[in-house]
Each structure stands twice: as C-alpha cells, then as structure tokens.
Protein backbone atom coordinates (compact mmCIF):
# COMPACT_ATOMS: atom_id res chain seq x y z
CA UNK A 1 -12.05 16.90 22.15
CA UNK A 2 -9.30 15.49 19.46
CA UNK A 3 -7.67 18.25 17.88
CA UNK A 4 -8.87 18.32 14.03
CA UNK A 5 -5.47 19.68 12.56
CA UNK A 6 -5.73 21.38 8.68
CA UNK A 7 -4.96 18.82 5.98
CA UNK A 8 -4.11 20.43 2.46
CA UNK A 9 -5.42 18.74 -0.21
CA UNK A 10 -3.15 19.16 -3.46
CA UNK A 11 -5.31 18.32 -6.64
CA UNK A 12 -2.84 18.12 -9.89
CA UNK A 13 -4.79 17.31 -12.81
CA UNK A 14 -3.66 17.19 -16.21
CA UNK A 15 -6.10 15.97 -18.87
CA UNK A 16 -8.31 13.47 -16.51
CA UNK A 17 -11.33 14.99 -17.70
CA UNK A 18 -12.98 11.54 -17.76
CA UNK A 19 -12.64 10.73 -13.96
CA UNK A 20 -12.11 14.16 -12.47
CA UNK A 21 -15.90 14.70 -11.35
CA UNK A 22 -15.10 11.02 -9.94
CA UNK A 23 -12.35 12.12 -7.79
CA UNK A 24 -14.06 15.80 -6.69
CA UNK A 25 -16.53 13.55 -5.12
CA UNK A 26 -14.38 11.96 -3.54
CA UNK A 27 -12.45 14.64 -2.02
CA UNK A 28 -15.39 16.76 -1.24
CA UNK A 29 -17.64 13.78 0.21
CA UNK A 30 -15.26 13.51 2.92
CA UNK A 31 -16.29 12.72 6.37
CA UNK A 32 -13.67 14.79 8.06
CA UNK A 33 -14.07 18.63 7.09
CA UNK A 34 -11.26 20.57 8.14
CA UNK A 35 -9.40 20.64 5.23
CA UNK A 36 -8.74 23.10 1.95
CA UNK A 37 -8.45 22.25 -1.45
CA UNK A 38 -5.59 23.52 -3.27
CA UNK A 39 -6.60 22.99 -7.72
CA UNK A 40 -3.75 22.96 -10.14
CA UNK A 41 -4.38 22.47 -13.79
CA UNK A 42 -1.08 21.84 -16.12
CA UNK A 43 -2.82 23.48 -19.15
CA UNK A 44 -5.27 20.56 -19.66
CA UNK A 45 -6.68 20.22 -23.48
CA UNK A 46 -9.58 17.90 -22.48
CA UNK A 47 -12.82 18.86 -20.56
CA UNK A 48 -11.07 19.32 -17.37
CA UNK A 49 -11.30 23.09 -17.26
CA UNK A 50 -15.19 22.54 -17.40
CA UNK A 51 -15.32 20.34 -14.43
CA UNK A 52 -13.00 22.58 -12.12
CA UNK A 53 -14.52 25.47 -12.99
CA UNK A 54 -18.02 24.63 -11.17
CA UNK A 55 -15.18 24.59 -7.92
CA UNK A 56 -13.31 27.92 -8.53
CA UNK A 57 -15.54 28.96 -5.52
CA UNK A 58 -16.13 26.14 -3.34
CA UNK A 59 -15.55 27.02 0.04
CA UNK A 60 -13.03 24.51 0.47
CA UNK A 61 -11.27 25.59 -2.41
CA UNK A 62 -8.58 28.14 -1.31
CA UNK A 63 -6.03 27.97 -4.69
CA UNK A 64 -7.32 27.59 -8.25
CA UNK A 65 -4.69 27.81 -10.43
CA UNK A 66 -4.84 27.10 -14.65
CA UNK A 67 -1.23 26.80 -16.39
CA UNK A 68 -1.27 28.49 -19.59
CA UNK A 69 1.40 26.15 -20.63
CA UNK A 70 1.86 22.98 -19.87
CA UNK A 71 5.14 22.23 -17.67
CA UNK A 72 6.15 18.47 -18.86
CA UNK A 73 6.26 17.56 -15.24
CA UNK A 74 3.48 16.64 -12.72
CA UNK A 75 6.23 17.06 -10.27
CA UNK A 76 6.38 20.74 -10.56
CA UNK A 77 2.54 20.72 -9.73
CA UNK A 78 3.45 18.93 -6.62
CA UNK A 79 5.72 21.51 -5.43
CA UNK A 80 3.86 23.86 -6.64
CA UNK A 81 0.81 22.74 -4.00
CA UNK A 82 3.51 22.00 -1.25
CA UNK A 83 4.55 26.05 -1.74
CA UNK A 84 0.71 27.20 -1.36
CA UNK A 85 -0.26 24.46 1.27
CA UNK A 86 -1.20 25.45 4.64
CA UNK A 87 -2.01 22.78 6.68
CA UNK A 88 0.40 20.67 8.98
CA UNK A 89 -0.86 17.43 6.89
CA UNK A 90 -0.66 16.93 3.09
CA UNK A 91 -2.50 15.14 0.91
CA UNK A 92 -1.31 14.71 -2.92
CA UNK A 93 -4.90 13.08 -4.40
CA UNK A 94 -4.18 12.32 -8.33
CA UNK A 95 -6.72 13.66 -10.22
CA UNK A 96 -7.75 10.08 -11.43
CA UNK A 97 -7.40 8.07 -8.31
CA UNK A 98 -10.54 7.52 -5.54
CA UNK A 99 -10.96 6.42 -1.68
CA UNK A 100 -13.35 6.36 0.32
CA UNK A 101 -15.10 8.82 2.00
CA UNK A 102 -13.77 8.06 6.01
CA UNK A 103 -9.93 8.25 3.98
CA UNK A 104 -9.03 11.32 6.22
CA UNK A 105 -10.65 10.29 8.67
CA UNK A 106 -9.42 7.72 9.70
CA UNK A 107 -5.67 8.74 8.24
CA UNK A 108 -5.24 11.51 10.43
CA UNK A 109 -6.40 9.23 13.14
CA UNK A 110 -3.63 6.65 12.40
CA UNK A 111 -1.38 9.36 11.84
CA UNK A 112 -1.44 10.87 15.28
CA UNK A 113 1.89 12.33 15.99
CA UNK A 114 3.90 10.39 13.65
CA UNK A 115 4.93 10.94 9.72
CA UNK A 116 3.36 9.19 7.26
CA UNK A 117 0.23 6.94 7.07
CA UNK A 118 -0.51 4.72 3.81
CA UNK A 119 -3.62 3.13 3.19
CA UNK A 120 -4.38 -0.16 1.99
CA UNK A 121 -4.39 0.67 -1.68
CA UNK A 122 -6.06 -1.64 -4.14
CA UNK A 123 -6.04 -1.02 -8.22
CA UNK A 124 -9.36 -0.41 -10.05
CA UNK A 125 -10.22 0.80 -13.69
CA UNK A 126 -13.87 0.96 -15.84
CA UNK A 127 -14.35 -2.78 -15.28
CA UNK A 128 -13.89 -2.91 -11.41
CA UNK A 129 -11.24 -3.62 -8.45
CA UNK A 130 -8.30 -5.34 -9.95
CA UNK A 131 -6.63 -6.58 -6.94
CA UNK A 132 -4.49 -4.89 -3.66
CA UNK A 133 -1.19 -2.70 -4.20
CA UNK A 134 2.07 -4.56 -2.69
CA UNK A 135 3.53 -1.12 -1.83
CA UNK A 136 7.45 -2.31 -1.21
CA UNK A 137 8.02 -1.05 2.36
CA UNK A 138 5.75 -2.96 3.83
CA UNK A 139 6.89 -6.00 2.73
CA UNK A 140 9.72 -6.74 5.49
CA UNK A 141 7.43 -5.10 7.99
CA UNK A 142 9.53 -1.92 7.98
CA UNK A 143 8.48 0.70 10.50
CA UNK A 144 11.24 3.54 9.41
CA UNK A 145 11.80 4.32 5.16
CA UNK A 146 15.93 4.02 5.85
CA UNK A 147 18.37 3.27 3.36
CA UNK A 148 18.16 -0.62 2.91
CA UNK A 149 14.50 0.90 0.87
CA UNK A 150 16.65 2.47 -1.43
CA UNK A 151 16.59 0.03 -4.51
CA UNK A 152 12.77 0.40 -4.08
CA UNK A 153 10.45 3.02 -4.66
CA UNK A 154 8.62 2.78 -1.09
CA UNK A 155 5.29 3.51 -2.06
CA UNK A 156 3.59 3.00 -5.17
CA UNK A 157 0.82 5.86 -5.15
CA UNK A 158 0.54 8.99 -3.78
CA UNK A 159 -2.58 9.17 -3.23
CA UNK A 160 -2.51 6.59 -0.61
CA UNK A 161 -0.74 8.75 1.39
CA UNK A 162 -0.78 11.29 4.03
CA UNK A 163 1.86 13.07 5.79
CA UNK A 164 3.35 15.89 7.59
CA UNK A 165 3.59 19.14 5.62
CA UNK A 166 7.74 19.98 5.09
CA UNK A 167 8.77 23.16 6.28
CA UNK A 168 9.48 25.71 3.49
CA UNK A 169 13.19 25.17 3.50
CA UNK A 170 13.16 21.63 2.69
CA UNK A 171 10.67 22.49 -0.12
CA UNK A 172 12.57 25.34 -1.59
CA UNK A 173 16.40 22.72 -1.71
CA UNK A 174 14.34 20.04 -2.79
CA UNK A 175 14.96 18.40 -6.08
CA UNK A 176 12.19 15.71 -7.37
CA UNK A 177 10.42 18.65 -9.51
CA UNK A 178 13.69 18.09 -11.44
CA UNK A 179 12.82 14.87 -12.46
CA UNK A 180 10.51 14.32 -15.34
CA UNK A 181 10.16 10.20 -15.14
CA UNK A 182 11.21 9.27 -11.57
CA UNK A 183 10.33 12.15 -9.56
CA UNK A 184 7.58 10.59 -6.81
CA UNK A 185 11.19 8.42 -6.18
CA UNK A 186 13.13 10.99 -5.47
CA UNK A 187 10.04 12.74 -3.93
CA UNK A 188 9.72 9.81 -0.98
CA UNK A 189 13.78 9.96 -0.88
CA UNK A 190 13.45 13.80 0.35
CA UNK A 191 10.86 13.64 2.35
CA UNK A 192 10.31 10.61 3.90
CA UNK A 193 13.75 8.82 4.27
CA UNK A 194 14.17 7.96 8.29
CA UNK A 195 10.69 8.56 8.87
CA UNK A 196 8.74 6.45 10.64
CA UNK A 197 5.63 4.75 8.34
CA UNK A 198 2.27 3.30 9.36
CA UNK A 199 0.39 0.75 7.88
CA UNK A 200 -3.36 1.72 7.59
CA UNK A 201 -5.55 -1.12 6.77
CA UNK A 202 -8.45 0.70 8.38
CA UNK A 203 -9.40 2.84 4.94
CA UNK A 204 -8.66 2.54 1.22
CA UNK A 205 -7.26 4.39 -1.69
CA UNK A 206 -7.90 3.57 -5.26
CA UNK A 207 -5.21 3.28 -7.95
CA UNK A 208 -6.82 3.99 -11.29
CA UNK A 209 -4.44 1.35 -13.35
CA UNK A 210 -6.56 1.90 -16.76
CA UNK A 211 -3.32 1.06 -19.12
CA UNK A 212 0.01 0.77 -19.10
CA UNK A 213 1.13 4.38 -17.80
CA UNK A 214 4.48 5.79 -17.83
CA UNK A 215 5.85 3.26 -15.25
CA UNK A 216 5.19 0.50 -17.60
CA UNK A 217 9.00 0.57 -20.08
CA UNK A 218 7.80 -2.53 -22.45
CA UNK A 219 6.77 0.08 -25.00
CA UNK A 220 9.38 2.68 -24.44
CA UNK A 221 11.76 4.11 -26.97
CA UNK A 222 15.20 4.22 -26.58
CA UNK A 223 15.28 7.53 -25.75
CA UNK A 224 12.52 7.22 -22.94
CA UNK A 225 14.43 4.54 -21.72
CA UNK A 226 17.39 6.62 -21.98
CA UNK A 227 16.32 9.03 -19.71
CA UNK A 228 14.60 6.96 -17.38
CA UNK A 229 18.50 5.61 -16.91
CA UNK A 230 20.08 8.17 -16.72
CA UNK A 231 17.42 9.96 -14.18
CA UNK A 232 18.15 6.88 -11.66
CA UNK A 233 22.18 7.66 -11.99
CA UNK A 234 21.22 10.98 -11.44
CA UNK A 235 18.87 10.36 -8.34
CA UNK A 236 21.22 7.68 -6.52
CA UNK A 237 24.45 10.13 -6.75
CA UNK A 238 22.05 12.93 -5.28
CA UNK A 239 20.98 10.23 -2.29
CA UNK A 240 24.61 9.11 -1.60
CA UNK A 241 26.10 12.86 -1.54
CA UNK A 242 23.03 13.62 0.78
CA UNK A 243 23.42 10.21 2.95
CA UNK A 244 27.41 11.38 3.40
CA UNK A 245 28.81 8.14 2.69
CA UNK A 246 25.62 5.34 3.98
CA UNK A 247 24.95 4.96 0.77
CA UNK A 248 28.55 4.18 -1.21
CA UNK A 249 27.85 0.28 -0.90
CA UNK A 250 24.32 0.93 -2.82
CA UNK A 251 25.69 2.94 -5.72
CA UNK A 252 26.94 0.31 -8.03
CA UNK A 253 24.40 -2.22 -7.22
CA UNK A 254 21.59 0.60 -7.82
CA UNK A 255 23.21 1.56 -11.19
CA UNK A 256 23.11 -1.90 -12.60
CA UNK A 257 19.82 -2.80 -11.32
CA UNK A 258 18.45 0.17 -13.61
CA UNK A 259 20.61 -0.83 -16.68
CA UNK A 260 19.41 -4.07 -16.50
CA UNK A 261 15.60 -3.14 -16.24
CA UNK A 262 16.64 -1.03 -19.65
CA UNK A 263 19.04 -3.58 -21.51
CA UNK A 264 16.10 -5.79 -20.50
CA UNK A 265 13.29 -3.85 -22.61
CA UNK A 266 15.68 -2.81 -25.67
CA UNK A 267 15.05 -5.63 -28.56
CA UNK A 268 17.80 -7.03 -29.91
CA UNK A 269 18.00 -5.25 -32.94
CA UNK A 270 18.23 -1.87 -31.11
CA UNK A 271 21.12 -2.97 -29.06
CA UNK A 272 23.07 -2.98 -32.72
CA UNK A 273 22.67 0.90 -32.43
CA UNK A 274 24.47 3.58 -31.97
CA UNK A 275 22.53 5.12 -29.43
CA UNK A 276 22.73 1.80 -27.29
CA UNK A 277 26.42 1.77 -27.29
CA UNK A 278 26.18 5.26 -25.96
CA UNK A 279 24.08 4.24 -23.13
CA UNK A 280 26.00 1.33 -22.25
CA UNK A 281 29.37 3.22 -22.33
CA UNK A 282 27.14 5.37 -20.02
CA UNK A 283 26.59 2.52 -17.79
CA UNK A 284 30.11 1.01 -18.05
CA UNK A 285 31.71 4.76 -16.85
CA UNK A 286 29.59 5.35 -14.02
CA UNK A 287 30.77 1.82 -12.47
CA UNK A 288 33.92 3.26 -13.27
CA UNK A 289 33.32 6.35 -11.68
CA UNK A 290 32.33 5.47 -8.38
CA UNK A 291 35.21 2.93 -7.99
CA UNK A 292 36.70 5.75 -8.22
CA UNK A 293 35.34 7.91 -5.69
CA UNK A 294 35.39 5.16 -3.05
C-alpha cells in the first residue's frame, strides 16, 4: 500500500466572506483524507467569522486561530501556518481560490519524493473560467527554480501548489513575512530556489481573478509604488548576499527592470514631484551602489 503522508492545509483568510464557504468545500470535499486543516483569520470585518466558526470543531480542523488585530500582511499568516503545520507536505489554499476535489490526490501522487508540484492553474471569477495561468517557470521547460528564474516570480498562485514542509530552522531565518507587497516572491526565493519543480497537468487549481488585486500597479499611488520598489531592492540584495556572489550579474538588471515597471505607471505629471525625484535618486544610487560592491 502507498504511503498516505500528512499534508497541512494552511487556510489564511482575511475578509473573503463571499467565497469562503466556496473554498471550505473545496478543501473538505477532498478525495484524499489524510490531511489537517490549520484556520487563520487576520481580524476579518466581513462575515467570515460566521462561516469558520461552523469549523472550529471539524475533525480535520486542528488550529483555529482569530487575530484580534489585523497584521497588514498575509505573509505573516503564512508563517504563521508553516510554525503550527505538521505534516511533511504543505498546502497554502487562499481563502478565495478553488480546485478540484482529486487536487491532493493526485498532487501528492506527482509529488512522490520530489519538492514541489504545481497544478495546471486556470483563472475564474462570478462569470466563469477566464482562461489558463502562464506560471513563468514553466515556460523554458525548467525542471530546477535556479537563479536564471530570478527576474520572475516562478509561480503565480499559491494555491496551485504543494510542497515539502521546511524544517523549523529555515522557517524561523526566513524573511518573506517581512514583506508587505512582494512577499510570495521572496517566499518561492527561500524555499524553493534549486528545487526541483513538476508540472501537474493531471488536476486543477482555480485563481479567483475578480479585479485588479494588489499585483495590478495601473492604479497605484506613488507611495504604493514606492514601496513596491523599494521592496524588490530590498529582496534582490537579500538573494545576492544569500546566493554568495551567483547573483552579482542580476543585481543591476533586476533593479532597473522594477524602476521601469514603476516610472512606467507614474503619469507624467507626477514625475514633476518631489517624491519622484526621491525615488529616482533612489534608483540612480543603488546602480551606484552595487558598482560599487562588485
């Protein structure tokens, strides 16, 4: 007989109220059974805490946990259900995404002894499927997440993926929960980087894609935007230092392919301001600044 190892299922939910019940069906409905379900709520102010509560006591349900206050970051929740997970396979299901019900099934299958299975991933909202995912490192056939992936975010949605549970060290030195905007980036970049990846057309995921979303910069402020750049400078001097050296050739290249998604977005009139200049003298020193560490 197969061994059935534990998966741990990390729910983080804030405000999904509208397509939680959705996605507890979809977790729960699952063919393959021999997994927990680990609930974090970041201090919802919807319905939410009205759904989850019918599931306090589920017997799959081994952590319920209700912020008080809301932490800014669904990265923290993340960690958060890495600390309290106890199975040797981890699944982070959004709290607004769906799969079908053979999705462990037949991930843990395609998993077998390696590290990380994605599964054909295709968008949907209210009115329907909205097409497949292109998730970026599949699209040179790559079989290891190495540093050439680097400019990319690998995968575009968690909840397409499974993969072996971290041991508690790497958790506890880990930084994505630092990151409010680009964490899931720097998430894959501590996690997965060398690590072999498997293509899994044999199940899907579903990417709720209902608006825009916090990926989408066309409406941003300059101070999202900001942020956003200055989290990528941040993220790509944290890769290089841990990378000892593979990844000096990226830096500058990396930096300027995140300024120019930003100068990009900024309309003209904000580029007379103030706060622009700042952020391109930003820009302009940390060119300047790895010259001069090379």
């Amino acid at each position: 007989m197969l061994e059935r190892p534990l998966v741990s299922v990390i729910l983080p939910n804030y405000n999904h109220a509208l397509y939680l019940q959705e996605r507890m069906d979809s977790i729960l409905n699952q063919t393959y059974r021999n997994f927990e379900l680990i609930i974090l709520d970041d201090a919802s102010t919807d319905q939410s805490h009205e759904i989850l509560e019918k599931y306090r006591d589920h017997e799959k349900v081994t952590q319920f946990l209700i912020n008080r206050i809301n932490t800014g970051s669904p990265f923290v929740q993340w960690k958060k259900g890495l600390e309290l997970a106890r199975g040797e396979i981890i699944w982070i299901a959004e709290s607004d995404d769906s799969c079908e019900s053979n999705f462990l099934e037949v991930q843990v299958q395609q998993l077998g002894g390696g590290s990380i299975s994605v599964a054909k991933t295709l968008k949907f909202n209210q009115q329907g499927i909205q097409g497949e995912v292109q998730h970026p490192v599949f699209k040179k056939n790559v079989e290891i997440i190495g540093n050439e992936q680097i400019l990319f975010c690998p995968v575009l949605n968690v909840s397409a993926i499974l993969f072996r549970a971290p041991e508690l060290k790497e958790i506890a030195r880990s930084q994505f929960s630092t990151f409010q905007l680009i964490g899931d980036r720097v998430f894959y970049f501590e996690f997965f980087q060398h690590k072999s990846v498997i293509d899994n057309r044999e199940t899907i995921a579903y990417f709720r894609k209902e608006t825009a979303g916090l990926s989408n910069l066309k409406e941003k402020d300059l101070d999202y935007l900001t942020r956003y750049f200055e989290e990528h400078v941040r993220f790509i001097r944290l890769a290089a230092k841990k990378e000892k050296g593979a990844l000096d050739q990226k830096v500058n290249p990396y930096i300027h392919r995140f300024f120019k998604r930003v100068r990009n977005r900024v309309s003209r009139k904000r580029k007379l301001s103030f706060a622009y200049l700042k952020l391109y003298c930003c820009y302009r020193g940390e060119l300047i600044k790895t010259k001069f560490l090379s």
